[in-house]
PDB file of N, CA and C in Angstrom:
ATOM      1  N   UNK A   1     -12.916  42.882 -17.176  1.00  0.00           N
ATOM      2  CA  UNK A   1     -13.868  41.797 -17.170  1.00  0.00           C
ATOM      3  C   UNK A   1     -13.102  40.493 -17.290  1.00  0.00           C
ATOM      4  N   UNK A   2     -13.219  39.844 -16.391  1.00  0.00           N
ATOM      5  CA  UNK A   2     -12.755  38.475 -16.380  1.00  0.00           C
ATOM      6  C   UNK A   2     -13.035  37.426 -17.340  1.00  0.00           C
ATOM      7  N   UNK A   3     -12.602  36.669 -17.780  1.00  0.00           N
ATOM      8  CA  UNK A   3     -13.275  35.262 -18.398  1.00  0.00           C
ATOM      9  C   UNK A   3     -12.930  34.037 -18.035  1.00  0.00           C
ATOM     10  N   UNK A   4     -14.241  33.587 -17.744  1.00  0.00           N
ATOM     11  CA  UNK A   4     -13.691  32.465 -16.816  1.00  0.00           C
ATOM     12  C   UNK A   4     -13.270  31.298 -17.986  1.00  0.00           C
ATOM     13  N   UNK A   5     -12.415  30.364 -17.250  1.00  0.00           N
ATOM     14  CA  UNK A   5     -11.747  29.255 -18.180  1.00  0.00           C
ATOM     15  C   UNK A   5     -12.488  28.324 -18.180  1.00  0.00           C
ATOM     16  N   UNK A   6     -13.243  27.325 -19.219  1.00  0.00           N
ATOM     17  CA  UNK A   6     -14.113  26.863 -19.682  1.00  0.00           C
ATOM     18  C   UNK A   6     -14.021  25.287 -18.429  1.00  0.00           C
ATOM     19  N   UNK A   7     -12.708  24.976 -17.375  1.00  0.00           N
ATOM     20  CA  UNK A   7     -12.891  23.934 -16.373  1.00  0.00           C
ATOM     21  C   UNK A   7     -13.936  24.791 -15.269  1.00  0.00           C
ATOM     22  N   UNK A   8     -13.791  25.820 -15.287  1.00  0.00           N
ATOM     23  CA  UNK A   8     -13.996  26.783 -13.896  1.00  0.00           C
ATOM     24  C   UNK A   8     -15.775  26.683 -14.424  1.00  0.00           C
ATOM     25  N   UNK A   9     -16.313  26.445 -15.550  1.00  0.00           N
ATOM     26  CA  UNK A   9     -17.509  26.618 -15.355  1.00  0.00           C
ATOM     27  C   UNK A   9     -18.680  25.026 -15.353  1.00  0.00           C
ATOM     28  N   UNK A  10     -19.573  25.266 -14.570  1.00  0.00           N
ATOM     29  CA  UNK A  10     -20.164  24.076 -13.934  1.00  0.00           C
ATOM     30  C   UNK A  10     -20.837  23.413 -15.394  1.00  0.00           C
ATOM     31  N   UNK A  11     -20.680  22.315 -15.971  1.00  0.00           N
ATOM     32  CA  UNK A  11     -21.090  21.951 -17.076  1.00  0.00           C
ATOM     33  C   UNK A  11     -22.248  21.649 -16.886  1.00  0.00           C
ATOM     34  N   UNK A  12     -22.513  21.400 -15.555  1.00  0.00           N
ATOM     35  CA  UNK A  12     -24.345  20.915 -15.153  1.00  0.00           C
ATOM     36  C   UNK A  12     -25.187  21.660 -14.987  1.00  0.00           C
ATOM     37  N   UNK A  13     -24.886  22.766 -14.761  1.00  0.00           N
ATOM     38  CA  UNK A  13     -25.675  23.826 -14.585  1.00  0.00           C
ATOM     39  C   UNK A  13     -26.179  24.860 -15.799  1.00  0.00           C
ATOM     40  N   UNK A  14     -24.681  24.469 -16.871  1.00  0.00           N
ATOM     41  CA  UNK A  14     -24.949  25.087 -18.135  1.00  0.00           C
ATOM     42  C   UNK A  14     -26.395  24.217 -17.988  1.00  0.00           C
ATOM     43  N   UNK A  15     -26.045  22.317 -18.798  1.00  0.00           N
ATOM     44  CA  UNK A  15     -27.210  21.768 -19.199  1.00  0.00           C
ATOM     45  C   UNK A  15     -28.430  22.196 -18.583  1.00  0.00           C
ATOM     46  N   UNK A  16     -28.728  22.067 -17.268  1.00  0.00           N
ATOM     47  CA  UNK A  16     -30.142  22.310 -16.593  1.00  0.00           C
ATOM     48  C   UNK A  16     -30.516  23.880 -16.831  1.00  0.00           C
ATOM     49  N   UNK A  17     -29.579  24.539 -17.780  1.00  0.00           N
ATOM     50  CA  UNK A  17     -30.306  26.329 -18.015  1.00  0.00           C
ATOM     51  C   UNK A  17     -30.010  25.800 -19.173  1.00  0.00           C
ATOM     52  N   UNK A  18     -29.627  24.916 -20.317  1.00  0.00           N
ATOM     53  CA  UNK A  18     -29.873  24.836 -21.446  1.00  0.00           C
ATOM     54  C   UNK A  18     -31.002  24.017 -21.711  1.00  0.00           C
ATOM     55  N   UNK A  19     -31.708  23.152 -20.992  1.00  0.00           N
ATOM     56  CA  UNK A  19     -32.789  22.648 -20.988  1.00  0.00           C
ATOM     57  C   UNK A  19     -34.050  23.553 -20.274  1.00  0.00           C
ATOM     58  N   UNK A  20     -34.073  24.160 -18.995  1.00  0.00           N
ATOM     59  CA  UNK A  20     -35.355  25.227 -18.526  1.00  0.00           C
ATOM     60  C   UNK A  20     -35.431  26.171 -19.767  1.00  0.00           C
ATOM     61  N   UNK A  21     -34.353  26.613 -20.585  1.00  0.00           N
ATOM     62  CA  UNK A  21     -34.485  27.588 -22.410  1.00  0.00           C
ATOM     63  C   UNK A  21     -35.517  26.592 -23.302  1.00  0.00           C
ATOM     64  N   UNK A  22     -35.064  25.535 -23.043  1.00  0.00           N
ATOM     65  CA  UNK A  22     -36.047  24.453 -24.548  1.00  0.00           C
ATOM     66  C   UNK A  22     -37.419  24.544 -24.228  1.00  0.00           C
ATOM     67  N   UNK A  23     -37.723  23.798 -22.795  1.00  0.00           N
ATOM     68  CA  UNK A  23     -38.618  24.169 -21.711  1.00  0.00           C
ATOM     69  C   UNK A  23     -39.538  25.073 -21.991  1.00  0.00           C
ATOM     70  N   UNK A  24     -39.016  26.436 -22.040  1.00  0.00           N
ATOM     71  CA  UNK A  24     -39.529  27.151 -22.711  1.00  0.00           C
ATOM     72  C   UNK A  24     -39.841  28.019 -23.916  1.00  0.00           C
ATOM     73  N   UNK A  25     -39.008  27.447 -24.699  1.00  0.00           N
ATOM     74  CA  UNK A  25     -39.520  27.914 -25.942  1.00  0.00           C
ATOM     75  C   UNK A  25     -40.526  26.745 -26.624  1.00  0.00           C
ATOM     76  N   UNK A  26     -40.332  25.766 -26.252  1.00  0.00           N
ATOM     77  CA  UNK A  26     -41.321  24.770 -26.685  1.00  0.00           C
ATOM     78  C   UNK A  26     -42.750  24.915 -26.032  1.00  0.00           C
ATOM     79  N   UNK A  27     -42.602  25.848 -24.776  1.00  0.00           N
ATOM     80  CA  UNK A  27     -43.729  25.919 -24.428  1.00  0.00           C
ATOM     81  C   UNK A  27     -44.829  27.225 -24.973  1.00  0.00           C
ATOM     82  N   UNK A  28     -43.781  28.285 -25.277  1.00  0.00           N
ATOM     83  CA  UNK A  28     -44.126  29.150 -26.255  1.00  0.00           C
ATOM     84  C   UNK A  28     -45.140  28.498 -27.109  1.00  0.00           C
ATOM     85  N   UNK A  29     -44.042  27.846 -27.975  1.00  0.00           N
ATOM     86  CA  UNK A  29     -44.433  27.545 -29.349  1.00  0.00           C
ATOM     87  C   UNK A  29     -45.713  26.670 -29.208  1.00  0.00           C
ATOM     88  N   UNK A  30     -45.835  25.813 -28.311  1.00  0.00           N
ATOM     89  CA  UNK A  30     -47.566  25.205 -28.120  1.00  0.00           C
ATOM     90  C   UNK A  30     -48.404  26.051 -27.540  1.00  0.00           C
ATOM     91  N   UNK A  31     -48.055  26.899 -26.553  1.00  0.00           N
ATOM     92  CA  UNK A  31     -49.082  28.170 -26.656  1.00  0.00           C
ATOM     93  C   UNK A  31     -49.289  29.066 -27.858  1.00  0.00           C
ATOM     94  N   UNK A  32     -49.166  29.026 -28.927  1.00  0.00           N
ATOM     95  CA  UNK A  32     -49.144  29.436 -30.327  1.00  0.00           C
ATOM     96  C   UNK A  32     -49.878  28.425 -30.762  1.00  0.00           C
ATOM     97  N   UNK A  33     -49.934  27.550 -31.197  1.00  0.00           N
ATOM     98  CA  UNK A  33     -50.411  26.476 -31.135  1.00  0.00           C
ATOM     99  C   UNK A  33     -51.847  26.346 -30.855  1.00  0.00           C
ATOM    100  N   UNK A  34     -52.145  26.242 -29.675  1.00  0.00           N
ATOM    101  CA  UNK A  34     -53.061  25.951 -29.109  1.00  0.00           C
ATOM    102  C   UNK A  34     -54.166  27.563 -29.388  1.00  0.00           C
ATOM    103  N   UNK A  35     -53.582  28.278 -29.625  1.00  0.00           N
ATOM    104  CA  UNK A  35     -54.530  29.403 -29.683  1.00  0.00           C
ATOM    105  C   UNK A  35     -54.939  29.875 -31.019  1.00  0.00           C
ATOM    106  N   UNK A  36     -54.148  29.027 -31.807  1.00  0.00           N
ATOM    107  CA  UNK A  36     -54.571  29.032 -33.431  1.00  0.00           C
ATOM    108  C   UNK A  36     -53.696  28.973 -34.258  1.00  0.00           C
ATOM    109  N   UNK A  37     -52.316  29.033 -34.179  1.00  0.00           N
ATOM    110  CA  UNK A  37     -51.268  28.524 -35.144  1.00  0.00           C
ATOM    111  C   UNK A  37     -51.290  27.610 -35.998  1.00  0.00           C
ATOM    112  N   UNK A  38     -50.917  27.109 -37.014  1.00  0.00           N
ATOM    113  CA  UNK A  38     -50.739  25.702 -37.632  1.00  0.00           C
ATOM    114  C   UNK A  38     -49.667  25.450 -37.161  1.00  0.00           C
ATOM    115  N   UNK A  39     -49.228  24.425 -36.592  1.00  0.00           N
ATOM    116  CA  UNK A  39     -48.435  23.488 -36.227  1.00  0.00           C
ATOM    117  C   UNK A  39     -47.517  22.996 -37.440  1.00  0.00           C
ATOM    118  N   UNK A  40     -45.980  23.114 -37.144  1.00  0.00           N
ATOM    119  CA  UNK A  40     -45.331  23.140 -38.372  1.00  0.00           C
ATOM    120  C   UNK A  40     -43.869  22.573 -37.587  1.00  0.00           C
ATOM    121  N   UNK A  41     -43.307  21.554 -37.943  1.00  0.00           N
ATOM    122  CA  UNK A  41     -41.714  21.024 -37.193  1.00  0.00           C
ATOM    123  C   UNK A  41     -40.966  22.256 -37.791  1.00  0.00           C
ATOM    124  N   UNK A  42     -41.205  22.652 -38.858  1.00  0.00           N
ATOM    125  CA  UNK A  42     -39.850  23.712 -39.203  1.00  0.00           C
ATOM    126  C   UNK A  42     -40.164  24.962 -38.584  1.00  0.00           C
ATOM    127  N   UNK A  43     -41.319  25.470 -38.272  1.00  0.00           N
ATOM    128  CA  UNK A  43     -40.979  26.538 -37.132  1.00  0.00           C
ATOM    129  C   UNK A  43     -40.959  26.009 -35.628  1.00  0.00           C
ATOM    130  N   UNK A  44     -41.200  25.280 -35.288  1.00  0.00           N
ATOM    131  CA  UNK A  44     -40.954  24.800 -34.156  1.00  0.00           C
ATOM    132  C   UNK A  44     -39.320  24.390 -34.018  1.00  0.00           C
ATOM    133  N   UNK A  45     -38.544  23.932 -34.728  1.00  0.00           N
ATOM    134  CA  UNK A  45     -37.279  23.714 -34.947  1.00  0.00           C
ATOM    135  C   UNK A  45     -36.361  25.158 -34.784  1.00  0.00           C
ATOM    136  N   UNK A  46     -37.556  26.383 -35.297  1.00  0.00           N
ATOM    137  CA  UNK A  46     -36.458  27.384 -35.466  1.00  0.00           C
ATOM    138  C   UNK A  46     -36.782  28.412 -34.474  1.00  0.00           C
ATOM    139  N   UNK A  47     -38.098  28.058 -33.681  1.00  0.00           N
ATOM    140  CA  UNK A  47     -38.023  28.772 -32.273  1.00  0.00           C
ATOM    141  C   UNK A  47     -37.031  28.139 -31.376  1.00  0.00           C
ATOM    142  N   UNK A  48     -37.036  27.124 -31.411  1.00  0.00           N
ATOM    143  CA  UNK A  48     -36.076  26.090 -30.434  1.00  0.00           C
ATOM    144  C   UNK A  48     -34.601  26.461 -30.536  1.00  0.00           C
ATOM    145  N   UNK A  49     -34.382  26.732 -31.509  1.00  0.00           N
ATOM    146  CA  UNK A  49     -32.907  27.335 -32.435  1.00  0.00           C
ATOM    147  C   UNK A  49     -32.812  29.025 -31.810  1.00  0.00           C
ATOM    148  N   UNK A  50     -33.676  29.595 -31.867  1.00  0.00           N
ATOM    149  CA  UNK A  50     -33.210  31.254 -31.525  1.00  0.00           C
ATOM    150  C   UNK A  50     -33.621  31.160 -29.999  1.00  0.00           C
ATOM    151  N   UNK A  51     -34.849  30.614 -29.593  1.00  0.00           N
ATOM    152  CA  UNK A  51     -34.739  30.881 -27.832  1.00  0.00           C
ATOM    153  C   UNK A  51     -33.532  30.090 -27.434  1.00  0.00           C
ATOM    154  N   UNK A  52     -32.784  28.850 -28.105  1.00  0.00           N
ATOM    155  CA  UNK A  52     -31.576  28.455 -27.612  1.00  0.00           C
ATOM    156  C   UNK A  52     -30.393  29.288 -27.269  1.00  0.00           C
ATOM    157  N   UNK A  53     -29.886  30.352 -28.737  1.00  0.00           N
ATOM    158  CA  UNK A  53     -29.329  31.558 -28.502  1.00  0.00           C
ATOM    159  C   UNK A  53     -29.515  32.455 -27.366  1.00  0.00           C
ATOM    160  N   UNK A  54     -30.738  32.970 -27.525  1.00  0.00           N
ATOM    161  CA  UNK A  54     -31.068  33.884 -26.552  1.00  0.00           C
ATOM    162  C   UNK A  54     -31.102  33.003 -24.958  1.00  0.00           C
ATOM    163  N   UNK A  55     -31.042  31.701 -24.701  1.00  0.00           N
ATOM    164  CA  UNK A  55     -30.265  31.319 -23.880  1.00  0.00           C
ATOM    165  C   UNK A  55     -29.083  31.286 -23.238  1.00  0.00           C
ATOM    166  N   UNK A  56     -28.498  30.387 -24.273  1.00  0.00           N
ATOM    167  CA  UNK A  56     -26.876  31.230 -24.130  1.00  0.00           C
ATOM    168  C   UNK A  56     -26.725  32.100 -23.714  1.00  0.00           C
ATOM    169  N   UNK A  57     -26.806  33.509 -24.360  1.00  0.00           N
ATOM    170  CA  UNK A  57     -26.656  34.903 -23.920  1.00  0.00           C
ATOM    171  C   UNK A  57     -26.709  35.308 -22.438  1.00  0.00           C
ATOM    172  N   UNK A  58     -27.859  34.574 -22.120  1.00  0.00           N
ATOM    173  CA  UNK A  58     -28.531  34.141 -20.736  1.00  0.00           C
ATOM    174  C   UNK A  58     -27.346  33.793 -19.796  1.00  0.00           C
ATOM    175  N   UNK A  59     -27.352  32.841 -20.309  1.00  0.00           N
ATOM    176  CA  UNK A  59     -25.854  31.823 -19.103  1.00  0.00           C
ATOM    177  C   UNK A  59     -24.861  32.737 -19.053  1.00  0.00           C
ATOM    178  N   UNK A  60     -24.429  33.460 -20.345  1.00  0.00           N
ATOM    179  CA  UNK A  60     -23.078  34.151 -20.573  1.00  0.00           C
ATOM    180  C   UNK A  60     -23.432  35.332 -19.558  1.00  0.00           C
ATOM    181  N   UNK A  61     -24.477  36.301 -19.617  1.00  0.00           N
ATOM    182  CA  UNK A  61     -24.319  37.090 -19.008  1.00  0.00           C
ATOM    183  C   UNK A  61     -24.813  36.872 -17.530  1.00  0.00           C
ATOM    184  N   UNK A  62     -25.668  36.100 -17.262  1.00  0.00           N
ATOM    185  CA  UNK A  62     -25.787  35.535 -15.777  1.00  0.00           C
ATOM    186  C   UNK A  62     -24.265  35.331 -15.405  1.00  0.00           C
ATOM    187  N   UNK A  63     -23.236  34.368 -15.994  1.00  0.00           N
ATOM    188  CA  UNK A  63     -21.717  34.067 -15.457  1.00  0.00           C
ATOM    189  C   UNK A  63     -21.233  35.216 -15.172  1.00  0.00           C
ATOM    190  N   UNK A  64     -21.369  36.143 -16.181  1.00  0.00           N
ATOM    191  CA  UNK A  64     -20.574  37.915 -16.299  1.00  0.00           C
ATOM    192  C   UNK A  64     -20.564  38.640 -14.552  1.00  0.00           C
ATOM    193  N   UNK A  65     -22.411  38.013 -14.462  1.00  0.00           N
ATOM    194  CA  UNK A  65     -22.955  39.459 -13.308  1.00  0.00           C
ATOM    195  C   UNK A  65     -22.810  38.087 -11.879  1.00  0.00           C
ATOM    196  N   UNK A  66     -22.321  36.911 -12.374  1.00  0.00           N
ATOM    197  CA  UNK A  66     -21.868  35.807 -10.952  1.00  0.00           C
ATOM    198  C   UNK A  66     -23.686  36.023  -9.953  1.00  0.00           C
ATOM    199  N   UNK A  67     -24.731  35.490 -11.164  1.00  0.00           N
ATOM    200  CA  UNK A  67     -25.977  35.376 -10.772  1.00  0.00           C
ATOM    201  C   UNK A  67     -25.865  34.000 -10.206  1.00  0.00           C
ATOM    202  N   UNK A  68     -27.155  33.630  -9.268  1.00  0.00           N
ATOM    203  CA  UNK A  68     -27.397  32.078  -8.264  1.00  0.00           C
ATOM    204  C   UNK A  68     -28.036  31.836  -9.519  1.00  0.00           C
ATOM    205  N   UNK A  69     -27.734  30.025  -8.888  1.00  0.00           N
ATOM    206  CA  UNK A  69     -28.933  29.058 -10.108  1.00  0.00           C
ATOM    207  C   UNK A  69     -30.237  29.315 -10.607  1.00  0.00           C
ATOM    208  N   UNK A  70     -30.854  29.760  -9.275  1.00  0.00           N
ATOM    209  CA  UNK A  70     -32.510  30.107  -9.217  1.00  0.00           C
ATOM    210  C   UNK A  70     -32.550  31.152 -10.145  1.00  0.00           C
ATOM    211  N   UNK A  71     -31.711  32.310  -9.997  1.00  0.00           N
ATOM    212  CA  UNK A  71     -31.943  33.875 -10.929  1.00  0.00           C
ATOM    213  C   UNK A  71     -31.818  33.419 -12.867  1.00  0.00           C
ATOM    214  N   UNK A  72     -30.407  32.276 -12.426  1.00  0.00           N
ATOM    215  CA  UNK A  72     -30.363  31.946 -13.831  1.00  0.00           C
ATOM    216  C   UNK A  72     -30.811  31.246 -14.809  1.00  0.00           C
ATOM    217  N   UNK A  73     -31.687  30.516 -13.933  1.00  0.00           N
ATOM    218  CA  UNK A  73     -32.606  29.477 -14.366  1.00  0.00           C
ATOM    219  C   UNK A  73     -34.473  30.221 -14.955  1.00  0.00           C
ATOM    220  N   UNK A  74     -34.616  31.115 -13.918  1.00  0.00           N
ATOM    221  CA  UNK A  74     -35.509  32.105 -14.242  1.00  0.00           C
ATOM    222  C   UNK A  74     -34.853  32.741 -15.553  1.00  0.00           C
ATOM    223  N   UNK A  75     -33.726  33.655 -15.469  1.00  0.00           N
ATOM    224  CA  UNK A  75     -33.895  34.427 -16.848  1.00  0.00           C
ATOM    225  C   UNK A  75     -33.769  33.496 -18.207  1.00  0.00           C
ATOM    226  N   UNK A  76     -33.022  31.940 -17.935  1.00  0.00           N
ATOM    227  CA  UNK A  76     -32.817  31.533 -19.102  1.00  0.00           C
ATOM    228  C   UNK A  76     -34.509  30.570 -19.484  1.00  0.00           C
ATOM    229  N   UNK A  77     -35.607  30.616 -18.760  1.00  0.00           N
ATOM    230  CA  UNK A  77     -36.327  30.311 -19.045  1.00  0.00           C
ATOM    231  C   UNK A  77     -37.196  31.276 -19.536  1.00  0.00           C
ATOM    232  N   UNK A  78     -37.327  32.570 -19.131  1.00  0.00           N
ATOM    233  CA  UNK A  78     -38.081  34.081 -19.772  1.00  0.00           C
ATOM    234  C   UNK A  78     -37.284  33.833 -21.655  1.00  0.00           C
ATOM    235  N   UNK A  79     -35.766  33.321 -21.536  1.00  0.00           N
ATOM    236  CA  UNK A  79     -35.143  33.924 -22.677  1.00  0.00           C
ATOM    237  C   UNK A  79     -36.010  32.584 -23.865  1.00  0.00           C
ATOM    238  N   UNK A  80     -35.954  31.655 -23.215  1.00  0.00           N
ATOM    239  CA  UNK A  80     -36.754  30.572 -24.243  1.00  0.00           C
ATOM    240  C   UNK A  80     -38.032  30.778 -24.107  1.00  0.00           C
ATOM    241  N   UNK A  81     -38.941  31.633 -23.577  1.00  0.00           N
ATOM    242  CA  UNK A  81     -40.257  32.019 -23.753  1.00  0.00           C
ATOM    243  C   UNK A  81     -40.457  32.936 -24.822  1.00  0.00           C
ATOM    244  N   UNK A  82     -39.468  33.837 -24.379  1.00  0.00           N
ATOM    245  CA  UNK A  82     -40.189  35.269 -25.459  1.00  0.00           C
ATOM    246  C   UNK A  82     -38.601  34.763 -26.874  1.00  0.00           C
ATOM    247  N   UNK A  83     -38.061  34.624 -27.050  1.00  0.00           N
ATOM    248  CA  UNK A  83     -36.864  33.876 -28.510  1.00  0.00           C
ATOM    249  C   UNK A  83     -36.398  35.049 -28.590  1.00  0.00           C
ATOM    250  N   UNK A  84     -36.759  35.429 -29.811  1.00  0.00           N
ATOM    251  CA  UNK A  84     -36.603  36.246 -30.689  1.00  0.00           C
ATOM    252  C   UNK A  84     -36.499  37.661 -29.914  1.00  0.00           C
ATOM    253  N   UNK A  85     -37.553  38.017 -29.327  1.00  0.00           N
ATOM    254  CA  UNK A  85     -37.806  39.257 -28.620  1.00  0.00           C
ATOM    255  C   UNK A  85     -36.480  39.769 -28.099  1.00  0.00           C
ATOM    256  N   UNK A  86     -36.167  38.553 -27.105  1.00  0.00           N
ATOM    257  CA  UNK A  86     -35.042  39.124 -25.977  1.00  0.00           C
ATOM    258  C   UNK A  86     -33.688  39.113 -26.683  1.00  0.00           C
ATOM    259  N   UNK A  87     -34.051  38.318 -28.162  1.00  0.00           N
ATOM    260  CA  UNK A  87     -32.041  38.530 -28.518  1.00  0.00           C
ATOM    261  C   UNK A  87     -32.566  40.221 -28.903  1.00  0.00           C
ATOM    262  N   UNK A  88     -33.559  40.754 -29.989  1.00  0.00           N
ATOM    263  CA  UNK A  88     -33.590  41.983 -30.139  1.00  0.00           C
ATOM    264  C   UNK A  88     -33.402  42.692 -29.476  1.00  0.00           C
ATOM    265  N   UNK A  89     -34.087  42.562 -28.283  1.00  0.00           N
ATOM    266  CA  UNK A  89     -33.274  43.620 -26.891  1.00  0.00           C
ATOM    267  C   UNK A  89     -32.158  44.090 -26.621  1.00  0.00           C
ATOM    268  N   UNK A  90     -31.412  42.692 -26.456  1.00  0.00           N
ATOM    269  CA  UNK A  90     -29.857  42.573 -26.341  1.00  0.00           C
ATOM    270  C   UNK A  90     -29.155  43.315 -27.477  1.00  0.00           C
ATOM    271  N   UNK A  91     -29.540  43.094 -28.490  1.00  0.00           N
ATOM    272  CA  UNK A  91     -28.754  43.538 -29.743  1.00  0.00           C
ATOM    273  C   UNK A  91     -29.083  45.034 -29.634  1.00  0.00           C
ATOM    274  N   UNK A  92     -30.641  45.711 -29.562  1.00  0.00           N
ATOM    275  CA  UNK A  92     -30.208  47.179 -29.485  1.00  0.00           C
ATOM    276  C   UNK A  92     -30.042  47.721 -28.560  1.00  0.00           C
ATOM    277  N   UNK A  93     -29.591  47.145 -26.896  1.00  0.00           N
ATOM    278  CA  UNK A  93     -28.908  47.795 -26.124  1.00  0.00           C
ATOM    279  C   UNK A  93     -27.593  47.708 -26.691  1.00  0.00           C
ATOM    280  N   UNK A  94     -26.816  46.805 -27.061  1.00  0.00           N
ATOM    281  CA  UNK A  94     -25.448  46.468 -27.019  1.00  0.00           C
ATOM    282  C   UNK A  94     -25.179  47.066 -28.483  1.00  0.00           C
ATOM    283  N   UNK A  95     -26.094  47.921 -29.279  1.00  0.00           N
ATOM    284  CA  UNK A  95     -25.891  48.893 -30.697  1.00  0.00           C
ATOM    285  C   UNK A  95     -25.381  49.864 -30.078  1.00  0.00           C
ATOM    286  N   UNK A  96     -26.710  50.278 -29.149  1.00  0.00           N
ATOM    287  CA  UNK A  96     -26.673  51.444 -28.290  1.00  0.00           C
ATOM    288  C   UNK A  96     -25.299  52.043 -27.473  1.00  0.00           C
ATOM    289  N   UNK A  97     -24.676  50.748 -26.925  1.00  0.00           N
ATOM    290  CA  UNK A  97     -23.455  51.313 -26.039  1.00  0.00           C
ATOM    291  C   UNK A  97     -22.211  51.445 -26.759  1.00  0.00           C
ATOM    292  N   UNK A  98     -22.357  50.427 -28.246  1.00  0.00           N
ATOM    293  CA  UNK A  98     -21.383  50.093 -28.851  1.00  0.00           C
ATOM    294  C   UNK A  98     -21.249  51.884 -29.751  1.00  0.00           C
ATOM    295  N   UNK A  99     -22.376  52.205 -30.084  1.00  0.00           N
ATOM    296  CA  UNK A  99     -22.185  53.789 -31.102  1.00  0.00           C
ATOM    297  C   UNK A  99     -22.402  54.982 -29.879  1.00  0.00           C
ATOM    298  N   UNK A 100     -22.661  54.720 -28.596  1.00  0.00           N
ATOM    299  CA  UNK A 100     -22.502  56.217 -27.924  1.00  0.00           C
ATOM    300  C   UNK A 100     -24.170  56.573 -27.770  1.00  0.00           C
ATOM    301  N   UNK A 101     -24.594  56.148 -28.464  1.00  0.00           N
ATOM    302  CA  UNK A 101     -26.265  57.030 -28.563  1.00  0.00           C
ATOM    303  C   UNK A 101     -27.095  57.065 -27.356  1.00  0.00           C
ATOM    304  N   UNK A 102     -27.625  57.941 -26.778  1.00  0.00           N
ATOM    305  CA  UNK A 102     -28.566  57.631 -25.518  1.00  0.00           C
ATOM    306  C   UNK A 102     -29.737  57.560 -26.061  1.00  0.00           C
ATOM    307  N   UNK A 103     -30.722  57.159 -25.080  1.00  0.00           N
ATOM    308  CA  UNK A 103     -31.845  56.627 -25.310  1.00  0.00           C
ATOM    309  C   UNK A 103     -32.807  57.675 -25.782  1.00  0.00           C
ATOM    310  N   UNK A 104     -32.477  58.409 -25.165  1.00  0.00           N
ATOM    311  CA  UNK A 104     -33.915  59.965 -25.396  1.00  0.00           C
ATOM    312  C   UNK A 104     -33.506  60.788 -26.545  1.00  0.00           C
ATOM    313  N   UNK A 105     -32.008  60.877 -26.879  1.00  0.00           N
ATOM    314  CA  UNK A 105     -31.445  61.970 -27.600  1.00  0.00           C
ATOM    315  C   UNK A 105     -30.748  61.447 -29.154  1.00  0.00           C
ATOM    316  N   UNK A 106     -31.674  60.575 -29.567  1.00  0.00           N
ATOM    317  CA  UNK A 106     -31.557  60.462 -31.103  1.00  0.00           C
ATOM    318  C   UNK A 106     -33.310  60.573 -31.634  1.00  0.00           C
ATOM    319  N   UNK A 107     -33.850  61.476 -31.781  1.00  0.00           N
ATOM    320  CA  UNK A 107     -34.735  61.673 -32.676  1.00  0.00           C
ATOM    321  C   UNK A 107     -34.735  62.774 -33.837  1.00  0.00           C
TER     322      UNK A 107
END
């Protein structure tokens, strides 16, 4: 696996998939909101904070699999919609490959 050297990667393209992530986690968070939440800056601060992560992750592994803007701009906006959800994903696939376990054959 390659890593690319931090000139080789487009700094503009990070920003415009680090902003379509805010995009959407802020949009999350007012659809919460709007459907009956109380409205609060400190959780709104800390959805903004984990769908940011689960952004990242986004860019990193979009760079990994050498995804187009459009694909990466889509997943890093799913990743600031759902936050939280999609780092959990990530984390128990990447448990999963890291200890050997398959999916059907640990019960």
């Amino acid at each position: 696996m390659a890593i690319k050297p931090p000139d080789e990667i487009d700094r503009f393209t990070v920003l415009i998939m680090f902003i379509v992530t805010l995009i959407g986690a802020v949009a999350n968070y007012l659809h919460k909101v709007i459907i009956g939440a109380k409205f609060e800056i400190f959780m709104l601060i800390s959805h903004i904070t984990i769908s940011g992560f689960g952004g990242c992750l986004m860019i990193l592994i979009a760079s990994h699999f050498d995804w187009d803007f459009e694909s990466t701009g889509i997943a890093c906006g799913v990743a600031g919609w759902s936050g939280s959800t999609l780092v959990n994903a990530i984390e128990a696939r990447l448990v999963k490959k890291i200890t050997g376990e398959n999916s059907g054959d640990n019960k």
